[in-house]
Protein backbone atom coordinates (compact mmCIF):
# COMPACT_ATOMS: atom_id res chain seq x y z
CA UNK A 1 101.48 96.85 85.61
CA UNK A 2 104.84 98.33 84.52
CA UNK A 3 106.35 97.37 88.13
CA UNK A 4 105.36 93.73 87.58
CA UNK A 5 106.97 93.58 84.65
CA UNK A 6 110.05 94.72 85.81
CA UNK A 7 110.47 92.51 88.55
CA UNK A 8 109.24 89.45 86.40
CA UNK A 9 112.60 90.28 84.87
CA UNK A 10 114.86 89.44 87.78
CA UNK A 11 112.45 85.96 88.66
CA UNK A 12 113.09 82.85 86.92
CA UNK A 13 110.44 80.63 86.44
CA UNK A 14 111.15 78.38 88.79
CA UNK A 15 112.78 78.78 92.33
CA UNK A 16 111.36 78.76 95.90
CA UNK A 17 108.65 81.03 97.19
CA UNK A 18 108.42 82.12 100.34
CA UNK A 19 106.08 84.65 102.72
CA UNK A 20 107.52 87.19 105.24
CA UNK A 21 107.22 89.74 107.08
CA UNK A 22 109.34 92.91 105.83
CA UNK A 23 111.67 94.56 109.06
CA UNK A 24 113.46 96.78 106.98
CA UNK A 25 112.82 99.01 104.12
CA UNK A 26 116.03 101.44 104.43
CA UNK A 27 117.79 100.56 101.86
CA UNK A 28 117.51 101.74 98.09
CA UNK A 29 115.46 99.41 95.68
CA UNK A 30 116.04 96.40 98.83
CA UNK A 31 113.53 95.15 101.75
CA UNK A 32 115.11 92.53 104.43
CA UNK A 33 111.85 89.83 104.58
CA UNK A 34 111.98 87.52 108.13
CA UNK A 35 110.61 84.45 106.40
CA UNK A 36 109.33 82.08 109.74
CA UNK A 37 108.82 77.98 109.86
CA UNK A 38 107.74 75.82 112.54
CA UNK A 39 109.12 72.40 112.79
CA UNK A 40 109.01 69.48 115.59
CA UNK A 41 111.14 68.79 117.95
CA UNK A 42 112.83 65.22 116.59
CA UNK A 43 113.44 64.22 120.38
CA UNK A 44 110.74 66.10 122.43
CA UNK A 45 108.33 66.54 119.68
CA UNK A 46 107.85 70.33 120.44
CA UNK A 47 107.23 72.95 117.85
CA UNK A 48 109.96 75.42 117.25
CA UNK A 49 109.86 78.14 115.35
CA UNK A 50 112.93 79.39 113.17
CA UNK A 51 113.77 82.45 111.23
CA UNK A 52 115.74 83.84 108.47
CA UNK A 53 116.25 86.98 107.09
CA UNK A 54 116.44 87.44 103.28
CA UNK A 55 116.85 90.39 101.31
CA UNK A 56 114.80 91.04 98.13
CA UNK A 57 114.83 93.52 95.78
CA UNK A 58 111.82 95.79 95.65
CA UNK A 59 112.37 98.20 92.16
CA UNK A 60 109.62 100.35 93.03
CA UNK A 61 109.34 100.43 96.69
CA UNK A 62 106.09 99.59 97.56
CA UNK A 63 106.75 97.47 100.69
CA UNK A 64 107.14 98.94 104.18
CA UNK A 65 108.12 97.94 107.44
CA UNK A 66 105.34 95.51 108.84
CA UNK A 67 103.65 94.26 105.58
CA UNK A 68 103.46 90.45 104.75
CA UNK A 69 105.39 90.02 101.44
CA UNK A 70 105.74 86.88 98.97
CA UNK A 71 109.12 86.78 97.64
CA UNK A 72 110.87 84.44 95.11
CA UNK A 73 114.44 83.38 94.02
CA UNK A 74 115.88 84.37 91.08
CA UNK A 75 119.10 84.78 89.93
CA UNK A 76 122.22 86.43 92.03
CA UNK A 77 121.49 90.58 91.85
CA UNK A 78 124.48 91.29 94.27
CA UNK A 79 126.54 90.06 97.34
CA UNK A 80 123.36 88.66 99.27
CA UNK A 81 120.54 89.48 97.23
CA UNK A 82 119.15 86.62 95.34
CA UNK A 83 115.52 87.13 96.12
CA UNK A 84 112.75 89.38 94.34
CA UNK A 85 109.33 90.80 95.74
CA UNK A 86 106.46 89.18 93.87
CA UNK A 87 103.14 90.87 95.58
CA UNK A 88 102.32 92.45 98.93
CA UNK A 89 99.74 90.34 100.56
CA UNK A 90 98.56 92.44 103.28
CA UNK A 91 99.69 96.23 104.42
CA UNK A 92 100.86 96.56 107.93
């Protein structure tokens, strides 16, 4: 309960959520989420699927490599971190 607190510090109450996949845990108090979206084609009308990498701040380090992770935006923590973990969906 404490831990949600804490990060419901960092979140606004509005921004963009988004679900990912976490590929790195290495750092201290940060995870690196691959967030994926599929989109059409606008000539060929293919689906393509794009990535990018955010990185979130986890305060008590509960997400590992693998797991599915929803994140949210909230307000500029450093350099490239503008993202916070709200719950783990699913363990690896």
């Amino acid at each position: 309960m404490i831990a949600q607190e804490a990060q419901q510090t960092h979140a606004s109450t509005n921004g963009k959520v988004l679900v990912g996949t976490v590929v790195s845990d290495k750092m201290a108090k940060t995870i690196v989420v691959k967030v994926t979206r599929t989109l059409k084609d606008p000539f060929w009308g293919k689906t393509i699927r794009r990535h990018k990498k955010f990185k979130a701040h986890d305060e008590d380090k509960v997400a590992k490599v693998g797991d599915v992770v929803e994140i949210k935006e909230c307000r500029p923590l450093s350099k490239e971190k503008h993202m916070t973990l709200v719950k783990v969906l699913s363990h690896r």
